[in-house]
Structures are given as structure tokens and as C-alpha cells.
C-alpha atoms as a PDB file:
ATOM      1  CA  UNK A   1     -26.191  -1.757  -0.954  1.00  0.00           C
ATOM      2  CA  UNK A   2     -28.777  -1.597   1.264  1.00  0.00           C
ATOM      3  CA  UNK A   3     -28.969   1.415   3.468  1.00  0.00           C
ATOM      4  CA  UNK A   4     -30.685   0.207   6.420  1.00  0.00           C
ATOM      5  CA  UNK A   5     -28.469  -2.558   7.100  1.00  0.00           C
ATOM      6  CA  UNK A   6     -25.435   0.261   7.667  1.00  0.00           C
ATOM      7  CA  UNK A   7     -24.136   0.560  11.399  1.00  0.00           C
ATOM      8  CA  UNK A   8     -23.742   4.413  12.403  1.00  0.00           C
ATOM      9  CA  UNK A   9     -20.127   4.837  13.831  1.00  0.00           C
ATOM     10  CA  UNK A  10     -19.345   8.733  15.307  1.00  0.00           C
ATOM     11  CA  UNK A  11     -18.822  11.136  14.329  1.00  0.00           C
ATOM     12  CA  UNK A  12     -15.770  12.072  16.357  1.00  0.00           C
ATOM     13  CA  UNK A  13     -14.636  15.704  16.602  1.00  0.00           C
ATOM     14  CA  UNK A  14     -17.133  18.875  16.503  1.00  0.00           C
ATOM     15  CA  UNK A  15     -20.625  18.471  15.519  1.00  0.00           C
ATOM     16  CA  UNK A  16     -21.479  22.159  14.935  1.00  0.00           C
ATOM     17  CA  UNK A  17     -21.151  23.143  11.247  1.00  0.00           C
ATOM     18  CA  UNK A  18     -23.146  21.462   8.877  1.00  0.00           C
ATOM     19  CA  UNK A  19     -24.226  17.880   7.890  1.00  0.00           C
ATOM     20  CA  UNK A  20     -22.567  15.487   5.168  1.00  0.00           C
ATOM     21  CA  UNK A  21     -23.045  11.977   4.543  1.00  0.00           C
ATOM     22  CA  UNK A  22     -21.826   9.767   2.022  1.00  0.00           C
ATOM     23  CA  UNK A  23     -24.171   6.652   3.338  1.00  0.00           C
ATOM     24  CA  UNK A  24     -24.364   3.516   0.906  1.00  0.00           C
ATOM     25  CA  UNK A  25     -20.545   5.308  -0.852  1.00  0.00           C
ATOM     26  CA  UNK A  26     -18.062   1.882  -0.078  1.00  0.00           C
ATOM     27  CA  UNK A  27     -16.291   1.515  -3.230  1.00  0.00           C
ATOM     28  CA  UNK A  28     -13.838   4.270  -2.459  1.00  0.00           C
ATOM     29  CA  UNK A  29     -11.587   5.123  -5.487  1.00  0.00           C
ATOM     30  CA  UNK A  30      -9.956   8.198  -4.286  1.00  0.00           C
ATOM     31  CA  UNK A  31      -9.684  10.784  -1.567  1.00  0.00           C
ATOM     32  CA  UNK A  32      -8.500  14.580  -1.907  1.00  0.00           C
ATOM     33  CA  UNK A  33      -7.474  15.843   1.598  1.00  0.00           C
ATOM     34  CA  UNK A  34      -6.106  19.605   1.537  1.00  0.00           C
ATOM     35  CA  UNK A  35      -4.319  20.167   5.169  1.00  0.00           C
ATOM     36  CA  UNK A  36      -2.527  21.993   7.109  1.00  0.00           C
ATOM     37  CA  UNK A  37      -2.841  22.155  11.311  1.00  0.00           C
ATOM     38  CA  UNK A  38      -6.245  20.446  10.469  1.00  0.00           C
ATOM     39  CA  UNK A  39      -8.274  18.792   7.725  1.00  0.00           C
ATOM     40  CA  UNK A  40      -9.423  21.659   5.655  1.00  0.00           C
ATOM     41  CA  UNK A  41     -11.669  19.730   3.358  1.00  0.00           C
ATOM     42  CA  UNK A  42     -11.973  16.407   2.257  1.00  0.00           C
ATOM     43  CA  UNK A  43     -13.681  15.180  -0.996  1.00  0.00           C
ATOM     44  CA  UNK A  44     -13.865  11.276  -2.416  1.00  0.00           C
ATOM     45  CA  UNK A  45     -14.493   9.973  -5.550  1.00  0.00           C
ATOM     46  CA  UNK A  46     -16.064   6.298  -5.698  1.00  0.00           C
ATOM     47  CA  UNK A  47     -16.904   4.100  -8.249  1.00  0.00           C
ATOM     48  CA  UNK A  48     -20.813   3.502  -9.069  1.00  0.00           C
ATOM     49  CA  UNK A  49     -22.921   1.978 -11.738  1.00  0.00           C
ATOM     50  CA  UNK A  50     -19.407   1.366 -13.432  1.00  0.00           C
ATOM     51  CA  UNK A  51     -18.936   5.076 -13.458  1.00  0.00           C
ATOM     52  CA  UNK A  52     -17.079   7.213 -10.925  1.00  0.00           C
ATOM     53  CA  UNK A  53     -18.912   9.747  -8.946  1.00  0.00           C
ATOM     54  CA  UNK A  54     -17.210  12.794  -7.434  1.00  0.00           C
ATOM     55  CA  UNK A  55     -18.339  13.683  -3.989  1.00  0.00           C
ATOM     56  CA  UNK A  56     -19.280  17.190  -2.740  1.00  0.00           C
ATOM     57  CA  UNK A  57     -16.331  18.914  -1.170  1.00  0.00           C
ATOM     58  CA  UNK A  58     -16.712  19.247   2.629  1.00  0.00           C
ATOM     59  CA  UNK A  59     -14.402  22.204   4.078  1.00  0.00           C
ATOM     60  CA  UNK A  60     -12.579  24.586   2.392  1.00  0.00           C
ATOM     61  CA  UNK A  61      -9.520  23.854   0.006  1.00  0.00           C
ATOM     62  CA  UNK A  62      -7.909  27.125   1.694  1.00  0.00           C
ATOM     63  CA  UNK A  63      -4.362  24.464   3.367  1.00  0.00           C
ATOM     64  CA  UNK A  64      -0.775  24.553   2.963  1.00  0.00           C
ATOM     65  CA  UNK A  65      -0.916  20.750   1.638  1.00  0.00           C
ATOM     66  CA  UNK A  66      -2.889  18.977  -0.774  1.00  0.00           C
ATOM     67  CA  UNK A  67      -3.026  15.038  -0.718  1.00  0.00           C
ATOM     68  CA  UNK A  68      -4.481  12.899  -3.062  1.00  0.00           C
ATOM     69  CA  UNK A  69      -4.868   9.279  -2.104  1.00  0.00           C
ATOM     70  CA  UNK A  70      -5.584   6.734  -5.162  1.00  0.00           C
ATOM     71  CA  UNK A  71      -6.532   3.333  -3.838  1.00  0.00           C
ATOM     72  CA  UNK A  72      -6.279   0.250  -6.513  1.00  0.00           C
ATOM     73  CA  UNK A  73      -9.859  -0.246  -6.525  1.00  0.00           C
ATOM     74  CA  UNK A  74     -11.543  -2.732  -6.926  1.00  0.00           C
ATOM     75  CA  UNK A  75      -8.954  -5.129  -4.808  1.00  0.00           C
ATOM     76  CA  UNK A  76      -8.263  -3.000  -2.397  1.00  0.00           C
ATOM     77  CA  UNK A  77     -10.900  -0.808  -0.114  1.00  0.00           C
ATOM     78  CA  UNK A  78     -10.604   0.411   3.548  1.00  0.00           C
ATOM     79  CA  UNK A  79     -10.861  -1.731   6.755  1.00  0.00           C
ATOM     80  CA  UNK A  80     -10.009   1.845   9.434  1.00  0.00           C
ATOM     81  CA  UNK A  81      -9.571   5.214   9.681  1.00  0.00           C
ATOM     82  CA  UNK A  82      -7.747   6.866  12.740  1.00  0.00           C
ATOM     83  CA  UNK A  83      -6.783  10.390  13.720  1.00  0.00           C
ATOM     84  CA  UNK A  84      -6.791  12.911  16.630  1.00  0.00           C
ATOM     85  CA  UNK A  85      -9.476  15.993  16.818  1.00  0.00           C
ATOM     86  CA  UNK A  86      -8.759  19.388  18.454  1.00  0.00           C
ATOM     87  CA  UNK A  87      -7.910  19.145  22.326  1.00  0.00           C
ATOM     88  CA  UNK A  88     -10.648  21.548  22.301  1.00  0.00           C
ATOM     89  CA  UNK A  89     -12.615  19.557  20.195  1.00  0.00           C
ATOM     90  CA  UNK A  90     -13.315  22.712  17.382  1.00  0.00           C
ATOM     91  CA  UNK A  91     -12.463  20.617  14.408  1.00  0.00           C
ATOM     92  CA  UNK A  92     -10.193  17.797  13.408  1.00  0.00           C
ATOM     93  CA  UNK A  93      -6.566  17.898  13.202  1.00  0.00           C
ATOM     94  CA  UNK A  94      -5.409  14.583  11.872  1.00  0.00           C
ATOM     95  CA  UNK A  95      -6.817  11.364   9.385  1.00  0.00           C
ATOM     96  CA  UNK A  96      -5.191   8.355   8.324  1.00  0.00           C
ATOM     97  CA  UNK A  97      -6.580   5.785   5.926  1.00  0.00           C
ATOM     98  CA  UNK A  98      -6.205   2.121   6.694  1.00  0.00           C
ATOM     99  CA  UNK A  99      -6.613  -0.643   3.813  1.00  0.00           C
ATOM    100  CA  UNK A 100      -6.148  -4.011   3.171  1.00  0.00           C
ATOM    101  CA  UNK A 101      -3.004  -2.873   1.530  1.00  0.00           C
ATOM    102  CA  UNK A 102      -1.474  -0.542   3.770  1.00  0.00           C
ATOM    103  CA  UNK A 103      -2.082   3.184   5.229  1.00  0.00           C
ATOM    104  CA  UNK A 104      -2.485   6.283   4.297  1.00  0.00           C
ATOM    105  CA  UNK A 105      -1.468   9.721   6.268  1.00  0.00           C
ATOM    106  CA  UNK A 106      -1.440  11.055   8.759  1.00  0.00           C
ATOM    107  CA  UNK A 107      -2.332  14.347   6.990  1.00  0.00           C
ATOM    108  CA  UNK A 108      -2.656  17.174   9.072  1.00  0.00           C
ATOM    109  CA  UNK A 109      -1.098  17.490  12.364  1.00  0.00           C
ATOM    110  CA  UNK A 110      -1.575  16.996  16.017  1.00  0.00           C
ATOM    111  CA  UNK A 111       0.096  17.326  19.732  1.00  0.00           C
ATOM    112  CA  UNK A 112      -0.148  15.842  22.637  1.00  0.00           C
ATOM    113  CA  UNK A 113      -2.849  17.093  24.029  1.00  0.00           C
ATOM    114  CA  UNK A 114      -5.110  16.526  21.357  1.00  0.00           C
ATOM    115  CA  UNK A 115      -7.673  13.429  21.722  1.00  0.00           C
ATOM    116  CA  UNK A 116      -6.795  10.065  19.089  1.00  0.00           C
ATOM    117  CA  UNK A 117      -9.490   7.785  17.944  1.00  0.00           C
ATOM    118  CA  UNK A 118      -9.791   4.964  15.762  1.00  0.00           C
ATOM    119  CA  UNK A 119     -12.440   3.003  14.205  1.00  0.00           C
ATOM    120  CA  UNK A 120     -11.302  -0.226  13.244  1.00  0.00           C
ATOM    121  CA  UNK A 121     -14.103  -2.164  10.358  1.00  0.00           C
ATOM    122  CA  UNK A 122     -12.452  -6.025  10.383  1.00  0.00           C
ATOM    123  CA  UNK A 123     -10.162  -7.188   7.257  1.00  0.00           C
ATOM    124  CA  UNK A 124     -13.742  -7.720   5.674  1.00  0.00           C
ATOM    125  CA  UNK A 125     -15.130  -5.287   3.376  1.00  0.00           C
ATOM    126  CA  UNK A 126     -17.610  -3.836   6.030  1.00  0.00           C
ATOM    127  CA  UNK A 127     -16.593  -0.008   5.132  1.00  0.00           C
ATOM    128  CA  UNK A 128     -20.428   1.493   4.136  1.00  0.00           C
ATOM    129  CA  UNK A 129     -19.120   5.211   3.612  1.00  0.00           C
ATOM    130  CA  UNK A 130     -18.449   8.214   5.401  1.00  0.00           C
ATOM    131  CA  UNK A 131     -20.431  11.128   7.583  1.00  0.00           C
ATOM    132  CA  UNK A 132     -19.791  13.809   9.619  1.00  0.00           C
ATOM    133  CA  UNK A 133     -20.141  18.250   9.772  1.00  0.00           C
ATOM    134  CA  UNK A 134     -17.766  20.927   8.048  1.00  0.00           C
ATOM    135  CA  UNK A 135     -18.096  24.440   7.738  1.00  0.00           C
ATOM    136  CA  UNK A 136     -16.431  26.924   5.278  1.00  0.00           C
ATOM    137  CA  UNK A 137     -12.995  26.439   7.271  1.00  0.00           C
ATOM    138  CA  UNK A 138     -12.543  23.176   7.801  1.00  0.00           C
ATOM    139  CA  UNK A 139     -14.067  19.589   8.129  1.00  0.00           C
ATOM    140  CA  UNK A 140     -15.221  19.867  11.866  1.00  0.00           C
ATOM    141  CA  UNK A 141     -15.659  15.784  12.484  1.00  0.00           C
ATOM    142  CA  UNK A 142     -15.810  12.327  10.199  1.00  0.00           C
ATOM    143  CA  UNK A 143     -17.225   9.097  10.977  1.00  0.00           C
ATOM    144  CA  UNK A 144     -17.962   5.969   9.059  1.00  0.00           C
ATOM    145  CA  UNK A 145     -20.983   3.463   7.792  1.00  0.00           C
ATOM    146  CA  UNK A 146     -19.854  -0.358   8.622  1.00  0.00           C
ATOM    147  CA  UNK A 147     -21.893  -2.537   6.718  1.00  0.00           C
ATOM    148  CA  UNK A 148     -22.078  -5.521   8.665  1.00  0.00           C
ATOM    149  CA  UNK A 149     -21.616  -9.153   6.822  1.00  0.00           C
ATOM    150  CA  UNK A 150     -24.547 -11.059   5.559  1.00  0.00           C
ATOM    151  CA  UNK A 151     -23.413 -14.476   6.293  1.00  0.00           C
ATOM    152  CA  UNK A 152     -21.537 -16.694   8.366  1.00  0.00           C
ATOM    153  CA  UNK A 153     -18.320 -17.935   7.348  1.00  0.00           C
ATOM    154  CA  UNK A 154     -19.348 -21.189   8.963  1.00  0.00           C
ATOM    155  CA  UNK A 155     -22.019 -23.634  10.334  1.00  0.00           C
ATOM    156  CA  UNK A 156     -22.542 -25.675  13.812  1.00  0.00           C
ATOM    157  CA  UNK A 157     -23.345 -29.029  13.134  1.00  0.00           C
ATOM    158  CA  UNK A 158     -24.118 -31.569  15.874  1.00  0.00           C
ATOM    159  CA  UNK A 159     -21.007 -33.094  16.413  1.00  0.00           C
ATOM    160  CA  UNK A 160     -20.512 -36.977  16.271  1.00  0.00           C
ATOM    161  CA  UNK A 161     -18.306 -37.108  19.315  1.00  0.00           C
ATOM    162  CA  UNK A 162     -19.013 -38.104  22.339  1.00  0.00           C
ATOM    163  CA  UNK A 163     -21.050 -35.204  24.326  1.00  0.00           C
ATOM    164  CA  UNK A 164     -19.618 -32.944  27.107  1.00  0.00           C
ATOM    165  CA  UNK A 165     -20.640 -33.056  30.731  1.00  0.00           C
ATOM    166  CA  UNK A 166     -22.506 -30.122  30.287  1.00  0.00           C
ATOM    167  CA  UNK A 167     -24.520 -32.002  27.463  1.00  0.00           C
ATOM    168  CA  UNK A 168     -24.360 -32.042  23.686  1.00  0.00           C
ATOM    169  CA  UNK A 169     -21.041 -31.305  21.842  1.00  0.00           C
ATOM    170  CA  UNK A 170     -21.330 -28.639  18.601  1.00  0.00           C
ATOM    171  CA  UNK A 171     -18.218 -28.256  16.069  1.00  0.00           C
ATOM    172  CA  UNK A 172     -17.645 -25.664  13.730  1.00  0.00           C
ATOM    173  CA  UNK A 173     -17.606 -26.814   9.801  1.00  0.00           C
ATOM    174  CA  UNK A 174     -16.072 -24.445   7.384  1.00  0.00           C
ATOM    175  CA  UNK A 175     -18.380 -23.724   4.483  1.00  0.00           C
ATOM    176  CA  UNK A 176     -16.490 -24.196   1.135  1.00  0.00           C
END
């Protein structure tokens, strides 16, 4: 994949703590989330080269839970991630995992007066990795790489119609 063409999303939550990225890392295979009133650490294991790579852990595994989610990779991959960070905003309290299968989480947990976001990718697979800042506690904010597509599902073609009154008429051909 081609770094450069990765759009920057976030992070959301605290950016104190230290920096992590997992730029170019879209072929997701499996995430370890240990969690308790916040996401103490979050790790992910993706497939590359036809091998898989474990990722540095980013927080502590200190947590009174321990998730592991296993995605059926290669078919399936994630299209969102969601969650809340503090009300404070000193670290963040909830994630959930979207995919083109289903969701994931929440793990950790939240109130109402902490702050939700989302970032939804498209049902493409536009996910280009992860980023964000932990510190020995806990993983302090996340964000995400989208990889916007290449191509266009379809082409304008001058249509054969008769034109508009604003002038020439355009339709949309699928490409096959």
C-alpha cells in the first residue's frame, strides 16, 4: 500500500502520552483489547507478506477484562470504529469495531457525560490502519488511516438522448 495516498482521521481522545502508528497496517487479523473503565492497551496482529505480524502493545495490560477479537480475514476487514473518550478527555473509555460482518464491543465503559465519536470508512475496504498516543496506563486516544479508492466504479459517457435545457445530457455507465 502506498503510504502517501492514506487520509489522516483523529485522533480522538487525549493527545499527551506518547505516539503510535500502525500507517500502511489494513489487513487486520486480530485485536487484543484489555479493559476495564477505559481501554488499557490495545495490540493487533495483521497479516503481511503472507505472514502475520504482531503489533507493539500500546497501554498497559494492567484491566479487569481481556478481549480478543478474531476477524475471518481475508473476507472480512473493518469499514468503522466508534466509542466515547473521557468527559474530561484524559484517555478513552470505550471502542467498538465495525466490519463488513458485524461489530465488535463496546469494551470498556462509558456514561453520559462522556463525549461519543465515530468514524465511519464506506462498505469499501478503505481502512489504512490505526494511530493515536498511550502511556503506561492506558491508550490515551485512537484514530484511523482511510485509504481512499483508486478508481471509479463508473464512467460518464455523452449520452445519446436528447440534451437538457441547460445543455448537454451525461449518463452514468457501470463498468463491468
Amino acid at each position: 500500500m502506498d503510504d502517501s495516498s492514506l487520509v489522516k482521521i483523529g485522533p480522538v481522545g487525549n493527545k499527551n502520552g506518547n505516539v503510535w502508528e500502525e500507517k500502511g497496517k489494513n489487513k487486520i487479523v486480530q485485536i487484543f483489547i484489555s479493559h476495564d473503565e477505559q481501554i488499557n492497551s490495545i495490540q493487533f496482529q495483521y497479516a503481511e507478506n503472507g505472514t502475520l505480524v504482531l503489533s507493539d502493545r500500546q497501554g498497559s495490560n494492567d484491566g479487569y477484562k481481556f478481549d480478543v477479537v478474531k476477524l475471518n480475514h481475508p473476507s472480512e476487514y473493518i469499514t468503522w470504529i466508534s466509542g466515547h473518550k473521557s468527559y474530561n478527555n484524559s484517555h478513552l473509555c470505550s471502542i467498538t469495531f465495525g466490519t463488513n460482518n458485524g461489530e465488535y464491543g463496546p469494551f470498556g465503559r462509558f456514561t453520559g457525560h462522556d463525549k461519543e465519536f465515530s468514524f465511519r470508512l464506506g462498505e469499501g475496504r478503505q481502512f489504512g490502519g490505526f494511530h493515536g498516543n498511550s502511556d503506561n496506563n492506558s491508550v490515551k486516544s485512537i484514530g484511523v488511516y482511510l485509504k481512499p479508492n483508486t478508481t471509479l466504479d463508473y464512467s460518464l459517457q455523452k449520452s445519446t438522448t436528447k440534451p437538457t435545457k441547460e445543455g448537454e445530457s451525461w449518463e452514468m455507465l457501470n463498468e463491468e
